[in-house]
PDB file of N, CA and C in Angstrom:
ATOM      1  N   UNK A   1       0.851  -1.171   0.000  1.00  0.00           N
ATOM      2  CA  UNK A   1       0.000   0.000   0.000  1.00  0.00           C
ATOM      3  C   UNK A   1       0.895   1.232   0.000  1.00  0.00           C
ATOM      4  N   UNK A   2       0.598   2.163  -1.101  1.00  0.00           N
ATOM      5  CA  UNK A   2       1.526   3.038  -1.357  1.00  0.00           C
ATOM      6  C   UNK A   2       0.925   4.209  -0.015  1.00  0.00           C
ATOM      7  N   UNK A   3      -0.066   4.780   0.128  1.00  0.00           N
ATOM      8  CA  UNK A   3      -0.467   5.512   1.196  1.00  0.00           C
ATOM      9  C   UNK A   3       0.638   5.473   2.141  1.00  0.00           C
ATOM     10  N   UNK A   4       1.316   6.839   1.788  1.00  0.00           N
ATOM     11  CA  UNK A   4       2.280   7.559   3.539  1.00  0.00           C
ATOM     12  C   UNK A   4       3.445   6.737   3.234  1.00  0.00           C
ATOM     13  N   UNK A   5       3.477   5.712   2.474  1.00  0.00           N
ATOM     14  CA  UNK A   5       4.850   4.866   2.697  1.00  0.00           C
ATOM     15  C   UNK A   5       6.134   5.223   1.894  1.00  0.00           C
ATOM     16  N   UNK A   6       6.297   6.175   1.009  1.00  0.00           N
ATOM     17  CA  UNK A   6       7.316   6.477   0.219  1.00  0.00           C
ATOM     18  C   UNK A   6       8.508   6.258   0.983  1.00  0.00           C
ATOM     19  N   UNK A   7       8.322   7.149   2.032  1.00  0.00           N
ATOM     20  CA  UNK A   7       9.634   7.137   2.967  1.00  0.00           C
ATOM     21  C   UNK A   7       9.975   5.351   3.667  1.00  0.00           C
ATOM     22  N   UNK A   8       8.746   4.784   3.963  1.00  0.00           N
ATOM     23  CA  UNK A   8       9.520   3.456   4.410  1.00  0.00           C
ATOM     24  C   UNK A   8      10.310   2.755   2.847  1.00  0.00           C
ATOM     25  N   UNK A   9       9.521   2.883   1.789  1.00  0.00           N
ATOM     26  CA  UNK A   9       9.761   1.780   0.672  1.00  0.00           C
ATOM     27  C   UNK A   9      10.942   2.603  -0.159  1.00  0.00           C
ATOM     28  N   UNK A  10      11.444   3.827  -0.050  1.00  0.00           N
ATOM     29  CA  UNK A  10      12.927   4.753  -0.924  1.00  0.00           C
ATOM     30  C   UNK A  10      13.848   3.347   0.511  1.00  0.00           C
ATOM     31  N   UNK A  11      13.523   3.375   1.796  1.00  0.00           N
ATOM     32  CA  UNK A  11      14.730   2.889   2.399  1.00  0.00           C
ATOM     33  C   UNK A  11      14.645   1.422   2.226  1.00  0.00           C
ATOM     34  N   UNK A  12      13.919   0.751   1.841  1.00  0.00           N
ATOM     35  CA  UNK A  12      13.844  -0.782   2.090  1.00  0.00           C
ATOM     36  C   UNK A  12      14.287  -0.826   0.412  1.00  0.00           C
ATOM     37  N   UNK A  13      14.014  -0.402  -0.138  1.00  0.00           N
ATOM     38  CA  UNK A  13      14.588  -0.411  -1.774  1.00  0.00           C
ATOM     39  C   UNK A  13      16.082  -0.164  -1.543  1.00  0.00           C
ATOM     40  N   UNK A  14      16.857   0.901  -0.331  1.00  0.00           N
ATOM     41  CA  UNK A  14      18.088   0.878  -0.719  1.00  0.00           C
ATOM     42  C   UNK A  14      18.949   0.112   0.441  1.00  0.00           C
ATOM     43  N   UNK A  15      18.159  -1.153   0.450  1.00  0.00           N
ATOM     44  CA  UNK A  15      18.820  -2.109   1.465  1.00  0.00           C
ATOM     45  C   UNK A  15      18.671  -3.328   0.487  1.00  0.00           C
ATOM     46  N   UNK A  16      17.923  -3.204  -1.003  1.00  0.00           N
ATOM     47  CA  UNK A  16      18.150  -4.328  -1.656  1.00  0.00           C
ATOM     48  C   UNK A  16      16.440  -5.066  -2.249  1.00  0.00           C
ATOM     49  N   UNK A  17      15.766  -4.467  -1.504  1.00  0.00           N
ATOM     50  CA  UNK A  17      14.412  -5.065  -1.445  1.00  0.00           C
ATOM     51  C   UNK A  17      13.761  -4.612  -2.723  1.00  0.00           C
ATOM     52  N   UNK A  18      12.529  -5.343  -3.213  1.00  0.00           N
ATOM     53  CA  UNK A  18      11.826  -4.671  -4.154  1.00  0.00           C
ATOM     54  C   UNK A  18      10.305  -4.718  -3.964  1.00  0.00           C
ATOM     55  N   UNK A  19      10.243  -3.247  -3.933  1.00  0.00           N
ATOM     56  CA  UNK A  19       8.601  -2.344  -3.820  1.00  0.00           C
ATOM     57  C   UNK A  19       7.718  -3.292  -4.482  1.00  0.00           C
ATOM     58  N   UNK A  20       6.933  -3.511  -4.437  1.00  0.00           N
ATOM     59  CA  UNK A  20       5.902  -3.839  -5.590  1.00  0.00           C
ATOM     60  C   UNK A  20       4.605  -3.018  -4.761  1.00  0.00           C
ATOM     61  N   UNK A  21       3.614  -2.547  -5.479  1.00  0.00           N
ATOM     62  CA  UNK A  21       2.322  -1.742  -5.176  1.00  0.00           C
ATOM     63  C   UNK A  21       1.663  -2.663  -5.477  1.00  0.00           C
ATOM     64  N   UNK A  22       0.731  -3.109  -4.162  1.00  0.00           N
ATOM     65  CA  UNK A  22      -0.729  -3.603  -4.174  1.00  0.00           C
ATOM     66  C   UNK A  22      -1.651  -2.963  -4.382  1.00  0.00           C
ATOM     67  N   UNK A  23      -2.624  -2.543  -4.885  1.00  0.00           N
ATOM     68  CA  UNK A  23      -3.359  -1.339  -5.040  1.00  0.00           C
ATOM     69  C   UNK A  23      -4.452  -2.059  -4.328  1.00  0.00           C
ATOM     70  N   UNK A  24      -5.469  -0.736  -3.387  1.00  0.00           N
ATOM     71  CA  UNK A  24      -6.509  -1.191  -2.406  1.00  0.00           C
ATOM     72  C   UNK A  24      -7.638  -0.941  -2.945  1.00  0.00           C
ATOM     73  N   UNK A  25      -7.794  -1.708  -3.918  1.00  0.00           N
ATOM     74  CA  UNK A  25      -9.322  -1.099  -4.772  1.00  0.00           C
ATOM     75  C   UNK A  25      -9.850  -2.650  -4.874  1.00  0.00           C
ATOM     76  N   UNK A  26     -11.342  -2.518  -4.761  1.00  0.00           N
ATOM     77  CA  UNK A  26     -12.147  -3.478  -5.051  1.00  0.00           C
ATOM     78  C   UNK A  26     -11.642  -4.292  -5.978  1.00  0.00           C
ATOM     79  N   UNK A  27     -11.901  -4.179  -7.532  1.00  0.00           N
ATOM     80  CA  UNK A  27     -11.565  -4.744  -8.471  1.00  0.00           C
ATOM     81  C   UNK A  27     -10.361  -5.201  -8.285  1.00  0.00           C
ATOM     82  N   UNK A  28      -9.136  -5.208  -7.544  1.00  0.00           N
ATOM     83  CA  UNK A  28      -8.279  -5.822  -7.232  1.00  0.00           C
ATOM     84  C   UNK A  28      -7.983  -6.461  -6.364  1.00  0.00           C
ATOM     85  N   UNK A  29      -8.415  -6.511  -5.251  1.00  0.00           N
ATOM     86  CA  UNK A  29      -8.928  -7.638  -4.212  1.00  0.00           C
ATOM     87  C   UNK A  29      -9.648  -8.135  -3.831  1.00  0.00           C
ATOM     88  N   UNK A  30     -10.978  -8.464  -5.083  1.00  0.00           N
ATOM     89  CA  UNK A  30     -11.563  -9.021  -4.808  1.00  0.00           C
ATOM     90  C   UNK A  30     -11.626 -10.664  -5.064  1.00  0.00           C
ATOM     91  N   UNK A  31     -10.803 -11.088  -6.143  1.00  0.00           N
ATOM     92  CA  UNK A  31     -10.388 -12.476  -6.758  1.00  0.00           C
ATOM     93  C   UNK A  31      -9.971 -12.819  -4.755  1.00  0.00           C
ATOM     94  N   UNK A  32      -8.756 -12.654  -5.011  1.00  0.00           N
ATOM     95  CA  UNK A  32      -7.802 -12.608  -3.673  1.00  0.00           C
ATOM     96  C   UNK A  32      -8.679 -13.096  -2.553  1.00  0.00           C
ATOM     97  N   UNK A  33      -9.618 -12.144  -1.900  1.00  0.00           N
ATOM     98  CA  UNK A  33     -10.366 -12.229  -0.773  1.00  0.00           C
ATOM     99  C   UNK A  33     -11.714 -13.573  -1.400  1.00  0.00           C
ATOM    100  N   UNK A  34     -12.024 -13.466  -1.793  1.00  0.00           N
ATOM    101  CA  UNK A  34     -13.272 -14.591  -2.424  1.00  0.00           C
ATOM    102  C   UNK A  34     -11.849 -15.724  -2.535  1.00  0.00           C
ATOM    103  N   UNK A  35     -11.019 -16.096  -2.980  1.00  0.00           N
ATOM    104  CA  UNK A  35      -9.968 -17.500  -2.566  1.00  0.00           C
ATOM    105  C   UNK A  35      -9.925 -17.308  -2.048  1.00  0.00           C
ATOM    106  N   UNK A  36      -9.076 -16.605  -0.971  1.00  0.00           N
ATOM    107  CA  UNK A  36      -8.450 -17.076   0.568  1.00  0.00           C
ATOM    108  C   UNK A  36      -9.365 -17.493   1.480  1.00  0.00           C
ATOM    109  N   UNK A  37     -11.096 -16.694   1.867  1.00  0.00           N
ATOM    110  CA  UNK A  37     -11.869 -17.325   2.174  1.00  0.00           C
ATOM    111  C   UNK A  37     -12.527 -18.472   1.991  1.00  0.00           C
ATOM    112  N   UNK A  38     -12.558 -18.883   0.566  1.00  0.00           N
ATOM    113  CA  UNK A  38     -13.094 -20.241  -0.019  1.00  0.00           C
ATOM    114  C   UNK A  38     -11.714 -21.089   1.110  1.00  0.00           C
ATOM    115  N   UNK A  39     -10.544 -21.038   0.945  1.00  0.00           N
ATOM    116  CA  UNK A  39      -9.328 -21.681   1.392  1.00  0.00           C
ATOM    117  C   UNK A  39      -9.577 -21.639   3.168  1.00  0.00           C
ATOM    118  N   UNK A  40      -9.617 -21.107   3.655  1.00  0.00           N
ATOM    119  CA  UNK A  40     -10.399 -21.220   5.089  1.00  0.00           C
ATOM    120  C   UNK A  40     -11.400 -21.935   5.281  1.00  0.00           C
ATOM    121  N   UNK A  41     -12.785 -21.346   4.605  1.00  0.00           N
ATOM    122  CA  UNK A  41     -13.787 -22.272   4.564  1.00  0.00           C
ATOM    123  C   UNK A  41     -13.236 -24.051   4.070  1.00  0.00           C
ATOM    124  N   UNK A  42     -11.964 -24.306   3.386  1.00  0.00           N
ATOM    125  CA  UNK A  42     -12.106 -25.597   3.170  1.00  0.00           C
ATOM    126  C   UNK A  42     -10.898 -26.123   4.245  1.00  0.00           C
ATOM    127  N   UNK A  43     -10.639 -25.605   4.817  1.00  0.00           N
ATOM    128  CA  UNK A  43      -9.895 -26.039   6.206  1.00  0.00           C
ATOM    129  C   UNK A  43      -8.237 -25.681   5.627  1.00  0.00           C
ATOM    130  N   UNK A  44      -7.512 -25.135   4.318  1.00  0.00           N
ATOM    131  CA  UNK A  44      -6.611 -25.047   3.605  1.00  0.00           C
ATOM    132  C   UNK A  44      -5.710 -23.866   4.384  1.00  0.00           C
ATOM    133  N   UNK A  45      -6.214 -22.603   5.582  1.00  0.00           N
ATOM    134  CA  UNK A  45      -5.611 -22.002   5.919  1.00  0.00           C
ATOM    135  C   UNK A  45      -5.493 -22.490   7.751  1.00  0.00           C
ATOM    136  N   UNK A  46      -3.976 -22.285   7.862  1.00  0.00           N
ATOM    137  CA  UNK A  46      -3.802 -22.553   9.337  1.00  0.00           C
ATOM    138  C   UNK A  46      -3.394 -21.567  10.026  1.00  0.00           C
ATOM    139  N   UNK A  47      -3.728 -21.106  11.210  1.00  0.00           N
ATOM    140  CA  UNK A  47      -3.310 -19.810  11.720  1.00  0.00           C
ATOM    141  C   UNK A  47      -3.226 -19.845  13.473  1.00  0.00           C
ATOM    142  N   UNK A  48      -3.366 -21.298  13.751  1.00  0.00           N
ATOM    143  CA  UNK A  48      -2.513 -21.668  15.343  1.00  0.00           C
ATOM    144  C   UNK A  48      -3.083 -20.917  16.099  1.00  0.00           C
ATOM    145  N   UNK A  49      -4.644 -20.506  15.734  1.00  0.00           N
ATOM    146  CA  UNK A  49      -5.247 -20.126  16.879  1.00  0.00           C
ATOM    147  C   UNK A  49      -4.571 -18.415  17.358  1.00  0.00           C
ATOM    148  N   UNK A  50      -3.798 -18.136  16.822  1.00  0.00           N
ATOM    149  CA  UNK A  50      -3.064 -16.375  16.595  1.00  0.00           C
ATOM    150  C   UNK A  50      -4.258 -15.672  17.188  1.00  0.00           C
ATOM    151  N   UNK A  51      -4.073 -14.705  18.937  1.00  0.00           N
ATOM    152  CA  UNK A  51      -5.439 -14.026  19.175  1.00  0.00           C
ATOM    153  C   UNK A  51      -5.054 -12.758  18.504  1.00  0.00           C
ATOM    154  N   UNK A  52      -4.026 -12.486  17.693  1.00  0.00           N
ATOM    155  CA  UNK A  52      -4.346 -11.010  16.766  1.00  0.00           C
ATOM    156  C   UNK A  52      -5.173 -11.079  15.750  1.00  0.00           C
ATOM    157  N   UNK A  53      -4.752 -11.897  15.163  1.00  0.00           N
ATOM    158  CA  UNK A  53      -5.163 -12.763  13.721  1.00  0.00           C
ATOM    159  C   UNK A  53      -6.842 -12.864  13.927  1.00  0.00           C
ATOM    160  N   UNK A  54      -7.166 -13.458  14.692  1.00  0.00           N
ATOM    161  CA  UNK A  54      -8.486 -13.970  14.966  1.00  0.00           C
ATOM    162  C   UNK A  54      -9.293 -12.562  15.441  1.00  0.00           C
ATOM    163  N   UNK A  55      -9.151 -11.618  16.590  1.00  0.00           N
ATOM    164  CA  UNK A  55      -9.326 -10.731  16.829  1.00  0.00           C
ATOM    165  C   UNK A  55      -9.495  -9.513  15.400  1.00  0.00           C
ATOM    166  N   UNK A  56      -8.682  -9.457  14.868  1.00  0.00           N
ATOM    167  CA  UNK A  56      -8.847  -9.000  13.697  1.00  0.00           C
ATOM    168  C   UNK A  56      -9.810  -9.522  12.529  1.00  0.00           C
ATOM    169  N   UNK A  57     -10.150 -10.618  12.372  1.00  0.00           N
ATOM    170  CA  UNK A  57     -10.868 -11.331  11.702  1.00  0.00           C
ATOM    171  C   UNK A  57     -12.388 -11.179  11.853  1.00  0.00           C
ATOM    172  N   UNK A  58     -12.685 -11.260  13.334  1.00  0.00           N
ATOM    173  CA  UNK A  58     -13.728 -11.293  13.914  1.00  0.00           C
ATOM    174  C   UNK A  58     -13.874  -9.162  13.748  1.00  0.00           C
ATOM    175  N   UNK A  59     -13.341  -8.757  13.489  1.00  0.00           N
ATOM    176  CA  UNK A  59     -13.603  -6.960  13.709  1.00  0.00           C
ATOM    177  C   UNK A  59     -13.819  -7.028  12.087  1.00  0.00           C
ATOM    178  N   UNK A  60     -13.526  -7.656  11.106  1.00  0.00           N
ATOM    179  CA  UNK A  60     -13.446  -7.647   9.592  1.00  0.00           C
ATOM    180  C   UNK A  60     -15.105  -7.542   9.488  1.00  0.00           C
ATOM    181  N   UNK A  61     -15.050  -6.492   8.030  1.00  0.00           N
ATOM    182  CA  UNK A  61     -16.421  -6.127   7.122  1.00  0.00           C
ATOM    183  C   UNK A  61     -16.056  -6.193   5.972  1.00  0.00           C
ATOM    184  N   UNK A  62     -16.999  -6.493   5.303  1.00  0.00           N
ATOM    185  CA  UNK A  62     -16.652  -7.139   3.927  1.00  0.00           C
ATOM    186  C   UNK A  62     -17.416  -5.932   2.994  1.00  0.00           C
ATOM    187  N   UNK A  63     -17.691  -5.054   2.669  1.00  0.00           N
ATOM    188  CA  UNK A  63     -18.255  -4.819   1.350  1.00  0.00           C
ATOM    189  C   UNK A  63     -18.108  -5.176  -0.035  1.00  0.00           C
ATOM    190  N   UNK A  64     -19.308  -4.937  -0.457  1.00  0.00           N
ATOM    191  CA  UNK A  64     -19.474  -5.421  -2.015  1.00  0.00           C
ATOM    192  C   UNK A  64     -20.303  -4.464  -2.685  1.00  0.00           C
ATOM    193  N   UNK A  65     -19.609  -4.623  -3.793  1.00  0.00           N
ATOM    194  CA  UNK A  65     -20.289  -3.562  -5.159  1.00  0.00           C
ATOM    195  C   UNK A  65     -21.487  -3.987  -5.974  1.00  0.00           C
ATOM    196  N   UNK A  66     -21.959  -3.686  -6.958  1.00  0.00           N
ATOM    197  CA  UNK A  66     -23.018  -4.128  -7.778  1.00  0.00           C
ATOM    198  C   UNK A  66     -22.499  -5.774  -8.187  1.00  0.00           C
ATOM    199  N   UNK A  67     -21.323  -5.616  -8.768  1.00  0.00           N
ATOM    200  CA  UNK A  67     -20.893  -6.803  -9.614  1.00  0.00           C
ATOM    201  C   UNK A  67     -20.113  -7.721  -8.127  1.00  0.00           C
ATOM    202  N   UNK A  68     -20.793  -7.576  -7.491  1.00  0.00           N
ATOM    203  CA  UNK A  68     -20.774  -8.572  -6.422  1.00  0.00           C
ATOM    204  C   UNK A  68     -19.096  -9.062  -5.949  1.00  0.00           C
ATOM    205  N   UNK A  69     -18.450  -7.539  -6.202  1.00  0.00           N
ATOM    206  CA  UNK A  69     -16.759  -7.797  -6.045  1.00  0.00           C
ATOM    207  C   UNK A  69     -16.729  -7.427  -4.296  1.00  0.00           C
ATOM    208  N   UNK A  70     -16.017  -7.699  -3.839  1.00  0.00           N
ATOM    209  CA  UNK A  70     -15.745  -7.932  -2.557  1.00  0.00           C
ATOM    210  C   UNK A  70     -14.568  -7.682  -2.234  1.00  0.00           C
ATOM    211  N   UNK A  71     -13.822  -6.723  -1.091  1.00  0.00           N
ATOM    212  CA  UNK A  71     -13.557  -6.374  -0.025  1.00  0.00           C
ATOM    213  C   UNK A  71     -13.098  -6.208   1.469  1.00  0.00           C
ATOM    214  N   UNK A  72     -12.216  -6.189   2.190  1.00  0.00           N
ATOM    215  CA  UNK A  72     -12.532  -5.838   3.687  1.00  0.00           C
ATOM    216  C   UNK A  72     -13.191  -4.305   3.236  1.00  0.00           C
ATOM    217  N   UNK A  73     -13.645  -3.773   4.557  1.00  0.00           N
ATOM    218  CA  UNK A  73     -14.194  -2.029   4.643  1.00  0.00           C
ATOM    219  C   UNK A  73     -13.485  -1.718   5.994  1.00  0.00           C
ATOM    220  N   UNK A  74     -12.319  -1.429   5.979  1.00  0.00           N
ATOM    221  CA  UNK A  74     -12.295  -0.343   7.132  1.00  0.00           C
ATOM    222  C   UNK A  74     -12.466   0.532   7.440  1.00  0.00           C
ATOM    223  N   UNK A  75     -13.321   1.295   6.647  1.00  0.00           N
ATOM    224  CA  UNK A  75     -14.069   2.396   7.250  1.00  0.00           C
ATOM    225  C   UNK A  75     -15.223   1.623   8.059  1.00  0.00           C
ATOM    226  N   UNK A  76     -15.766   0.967   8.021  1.00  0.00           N
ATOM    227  CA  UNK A  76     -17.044  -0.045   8.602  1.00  0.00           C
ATOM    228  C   UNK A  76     -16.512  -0.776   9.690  1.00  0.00           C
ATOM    229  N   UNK A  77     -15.372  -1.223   9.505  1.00  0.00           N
ATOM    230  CA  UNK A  77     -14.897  -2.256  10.856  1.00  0.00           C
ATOM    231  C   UNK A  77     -14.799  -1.689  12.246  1.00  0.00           C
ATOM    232  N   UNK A  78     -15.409  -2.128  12.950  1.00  0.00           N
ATOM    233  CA  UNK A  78     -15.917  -1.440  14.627  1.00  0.00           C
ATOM    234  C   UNK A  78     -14.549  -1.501  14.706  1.00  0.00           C
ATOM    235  N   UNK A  79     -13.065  -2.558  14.783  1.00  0.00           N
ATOM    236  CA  UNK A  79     -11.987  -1.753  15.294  1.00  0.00           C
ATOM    237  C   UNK A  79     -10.706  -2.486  14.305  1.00  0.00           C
ATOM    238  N   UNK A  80     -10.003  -2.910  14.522  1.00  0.00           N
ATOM    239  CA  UNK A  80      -8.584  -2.548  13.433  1.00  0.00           C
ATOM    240  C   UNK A  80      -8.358  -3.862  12.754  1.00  0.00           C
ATOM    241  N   UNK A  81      -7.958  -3.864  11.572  1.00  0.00           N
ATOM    242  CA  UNK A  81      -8.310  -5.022  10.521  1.00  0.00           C
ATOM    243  C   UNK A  81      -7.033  -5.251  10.253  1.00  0.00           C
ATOM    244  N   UNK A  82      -5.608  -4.912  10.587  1.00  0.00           N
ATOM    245  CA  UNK A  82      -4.646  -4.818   9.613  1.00  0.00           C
ATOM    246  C   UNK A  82      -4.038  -6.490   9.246  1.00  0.00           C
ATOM    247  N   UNK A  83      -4.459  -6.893  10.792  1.00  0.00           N
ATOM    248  CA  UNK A  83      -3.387  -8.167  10.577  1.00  0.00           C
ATOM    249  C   UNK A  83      -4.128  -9.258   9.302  1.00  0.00           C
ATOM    250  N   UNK A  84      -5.601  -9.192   9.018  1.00  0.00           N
ATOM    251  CA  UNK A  84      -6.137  -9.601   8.204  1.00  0.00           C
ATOM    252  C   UNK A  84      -5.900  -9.002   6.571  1.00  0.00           C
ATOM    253  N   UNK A  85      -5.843  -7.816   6.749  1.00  0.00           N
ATOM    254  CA  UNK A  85      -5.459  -6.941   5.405  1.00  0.00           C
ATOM    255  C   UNK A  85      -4.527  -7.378   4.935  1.00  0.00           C
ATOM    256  N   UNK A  86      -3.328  -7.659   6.031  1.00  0.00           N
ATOM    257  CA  UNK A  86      -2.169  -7.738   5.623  1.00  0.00           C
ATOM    258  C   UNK A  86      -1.917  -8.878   5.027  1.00  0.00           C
ATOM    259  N   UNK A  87      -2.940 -10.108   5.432  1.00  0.00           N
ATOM    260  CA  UNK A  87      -2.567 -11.342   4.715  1.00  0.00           C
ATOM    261  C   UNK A  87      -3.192 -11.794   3.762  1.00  0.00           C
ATOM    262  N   UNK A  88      -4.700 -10.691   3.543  1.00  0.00           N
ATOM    263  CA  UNK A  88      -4.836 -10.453   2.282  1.00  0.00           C
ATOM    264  C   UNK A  88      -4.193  -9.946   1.383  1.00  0.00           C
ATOM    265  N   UNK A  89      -3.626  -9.033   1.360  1.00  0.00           N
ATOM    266  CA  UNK A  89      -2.331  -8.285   0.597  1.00  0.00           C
ATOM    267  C   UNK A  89      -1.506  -9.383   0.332  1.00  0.00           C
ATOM    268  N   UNK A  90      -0.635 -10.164   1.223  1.00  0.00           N
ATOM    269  CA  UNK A  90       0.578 -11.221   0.699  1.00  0.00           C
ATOM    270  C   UNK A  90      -0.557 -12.479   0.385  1.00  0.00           C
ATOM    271  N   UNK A  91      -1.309 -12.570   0.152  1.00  0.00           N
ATOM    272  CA  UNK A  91      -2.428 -13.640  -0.469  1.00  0.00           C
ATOM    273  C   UNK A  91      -2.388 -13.003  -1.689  1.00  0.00           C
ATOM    274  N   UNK A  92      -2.851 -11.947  -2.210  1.00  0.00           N
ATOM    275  CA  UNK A  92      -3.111 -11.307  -3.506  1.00  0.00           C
ATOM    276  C   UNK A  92      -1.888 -11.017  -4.186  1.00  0.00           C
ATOM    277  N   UNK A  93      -0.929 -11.002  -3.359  1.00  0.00           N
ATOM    278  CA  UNK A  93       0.471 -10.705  -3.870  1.00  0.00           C
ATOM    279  C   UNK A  93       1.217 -12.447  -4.825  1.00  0.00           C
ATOM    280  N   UNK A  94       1.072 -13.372  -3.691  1.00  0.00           N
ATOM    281  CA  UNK A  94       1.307 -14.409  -4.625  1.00  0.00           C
ATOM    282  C   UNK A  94       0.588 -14.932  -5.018  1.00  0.00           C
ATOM    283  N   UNK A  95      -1.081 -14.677  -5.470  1.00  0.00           N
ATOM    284  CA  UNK A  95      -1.943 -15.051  -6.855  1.00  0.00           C
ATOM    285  C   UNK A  95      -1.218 -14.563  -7.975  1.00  0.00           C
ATOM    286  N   UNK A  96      -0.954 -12.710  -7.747  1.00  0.00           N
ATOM    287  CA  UNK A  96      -0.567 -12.235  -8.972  1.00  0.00           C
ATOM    288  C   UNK A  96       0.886 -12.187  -9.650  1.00  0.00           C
ATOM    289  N   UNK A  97       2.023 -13.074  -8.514  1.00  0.00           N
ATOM    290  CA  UNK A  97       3.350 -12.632  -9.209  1.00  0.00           C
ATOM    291  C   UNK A  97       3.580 -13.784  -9.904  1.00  0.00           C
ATOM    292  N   UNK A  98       4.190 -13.053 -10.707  1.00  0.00           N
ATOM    293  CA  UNK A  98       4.157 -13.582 -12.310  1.00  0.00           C
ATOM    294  C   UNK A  98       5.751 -14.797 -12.262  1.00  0.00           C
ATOM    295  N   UNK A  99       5.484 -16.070 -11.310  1.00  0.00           N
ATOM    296  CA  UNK A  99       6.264 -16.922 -11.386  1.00  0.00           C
ATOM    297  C   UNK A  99       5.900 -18.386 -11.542  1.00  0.00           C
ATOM    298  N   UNK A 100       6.751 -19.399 -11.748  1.00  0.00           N
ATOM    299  CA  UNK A 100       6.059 -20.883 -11.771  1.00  0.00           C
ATOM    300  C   UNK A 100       6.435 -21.454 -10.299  1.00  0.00           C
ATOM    301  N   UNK A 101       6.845 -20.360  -9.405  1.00  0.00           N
ATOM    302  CA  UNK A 101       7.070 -21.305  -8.361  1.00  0.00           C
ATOM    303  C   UNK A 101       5.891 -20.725  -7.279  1.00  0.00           C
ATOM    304  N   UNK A 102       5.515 -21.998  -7.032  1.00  0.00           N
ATOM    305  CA  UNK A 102       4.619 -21.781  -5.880  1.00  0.00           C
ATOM    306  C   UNK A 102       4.543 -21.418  -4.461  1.00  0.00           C
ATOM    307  N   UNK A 103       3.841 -20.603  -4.063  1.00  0.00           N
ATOM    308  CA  UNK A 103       3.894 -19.739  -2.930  1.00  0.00           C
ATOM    309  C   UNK A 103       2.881 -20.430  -1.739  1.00  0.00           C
ATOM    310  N   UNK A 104       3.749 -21.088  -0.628  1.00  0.00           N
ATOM    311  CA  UNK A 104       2.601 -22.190   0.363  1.00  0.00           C
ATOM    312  C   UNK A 104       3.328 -21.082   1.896  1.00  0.00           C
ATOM    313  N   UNK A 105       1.481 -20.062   1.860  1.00  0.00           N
ATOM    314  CA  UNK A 105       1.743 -19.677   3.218  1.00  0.00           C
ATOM    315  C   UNK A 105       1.743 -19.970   3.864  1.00  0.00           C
ATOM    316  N   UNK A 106       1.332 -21.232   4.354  1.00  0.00           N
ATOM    317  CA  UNK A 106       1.044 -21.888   5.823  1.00  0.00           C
ATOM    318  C   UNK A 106       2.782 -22.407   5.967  1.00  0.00           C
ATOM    319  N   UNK A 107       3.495 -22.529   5.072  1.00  0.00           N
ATOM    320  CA  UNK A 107       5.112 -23.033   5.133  1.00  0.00           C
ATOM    321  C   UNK A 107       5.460 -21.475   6.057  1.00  0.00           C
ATOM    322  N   UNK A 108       5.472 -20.612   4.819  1.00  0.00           N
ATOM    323  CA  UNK A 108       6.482 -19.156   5.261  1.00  0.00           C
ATOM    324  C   UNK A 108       5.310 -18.513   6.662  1.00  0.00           C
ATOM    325  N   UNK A 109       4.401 -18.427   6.676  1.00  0.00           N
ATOM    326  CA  UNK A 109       3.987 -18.303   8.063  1.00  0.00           C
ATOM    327  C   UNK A 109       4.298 -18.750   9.670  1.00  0.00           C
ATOM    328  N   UNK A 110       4.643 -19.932   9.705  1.00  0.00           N
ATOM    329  CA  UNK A 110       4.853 -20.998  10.659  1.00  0.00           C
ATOM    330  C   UNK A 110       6.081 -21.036  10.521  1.00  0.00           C
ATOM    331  N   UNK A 111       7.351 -20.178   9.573  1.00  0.00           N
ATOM    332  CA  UNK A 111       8.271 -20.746   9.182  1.00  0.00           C
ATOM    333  C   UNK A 111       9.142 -20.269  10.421  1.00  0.00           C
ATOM    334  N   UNK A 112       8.542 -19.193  11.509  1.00  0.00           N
ATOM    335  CA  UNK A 112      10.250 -18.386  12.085  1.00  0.00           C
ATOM    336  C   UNK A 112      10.633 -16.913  11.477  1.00  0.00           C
ATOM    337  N   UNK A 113       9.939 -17.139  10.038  1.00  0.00           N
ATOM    338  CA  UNK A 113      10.764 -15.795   9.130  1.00  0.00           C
ATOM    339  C   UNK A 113       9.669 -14.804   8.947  1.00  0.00           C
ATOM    340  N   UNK A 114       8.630 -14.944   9.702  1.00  0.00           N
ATOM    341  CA  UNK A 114       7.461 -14.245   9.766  1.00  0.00           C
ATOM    342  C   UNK A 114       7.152 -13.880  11.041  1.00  0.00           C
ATOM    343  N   UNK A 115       6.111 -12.734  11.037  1.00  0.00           N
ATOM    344  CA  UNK A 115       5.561 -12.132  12.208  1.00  0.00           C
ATOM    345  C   UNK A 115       4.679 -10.798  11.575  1.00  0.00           C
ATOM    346  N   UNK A 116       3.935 -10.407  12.960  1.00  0.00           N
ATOM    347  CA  UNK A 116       2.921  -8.979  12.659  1.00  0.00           C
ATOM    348  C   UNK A 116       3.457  -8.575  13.479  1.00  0.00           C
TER     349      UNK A 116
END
């Protein structure tokens, strides 16, 4: 999310890293959020019982548009959504990067090399 972040992502770019922009618009997270939920609903996401994770989950609002695209709404969410956003974001991030190698979050989650 580019919002306010220039200054974190000029320094993480000159430590080697590379930016990529998620953009926070419906039409772009909505594929994303409709899988990762289907992937929950089929028992495919694990999250060890995490009370941020869950706490956040449970504060999550979903809006939807005419064409039935879908959403979190944090303007709507009684209180703070990020840790869910956020794994919508790296959910939507490896639907869309353009590689043949496959991306298994429940590995890099659980791995040690992660955290909120």
């Amino acid at each position: 999310d580019k919002w306010n972040a220039l200054h974190l992502a000029q320094r993480l770019e000159s430590k080697g890293h590379t930016m990529v922009e998620l953009p926070q618009r419906i039409n772009h997270l909505s594929l994303p959020t409709k899988s990762f939920r289907e992937k929950v609903y089929e028992g495919k996401v694990v999250h060890d019982n995490d009370p941020v994770l869950s706490w956040a989950v449970n504060n999550a609002i979903m809006k939807m548009d005419p064409q039935e695209n879908i959403m979190l709404d944090k303007a709507k969410s009684p209180q703070r959504i990020d840790p869910i956003a956020a794994v919508i974001n790296a959910y939507a991030r490896a639907m869309y990067h353009d590689t043949n190698h496959r991306v298994d979050l429940n590995n890099h989650f659980g791995s040690g090399n992660f955290s909120f």
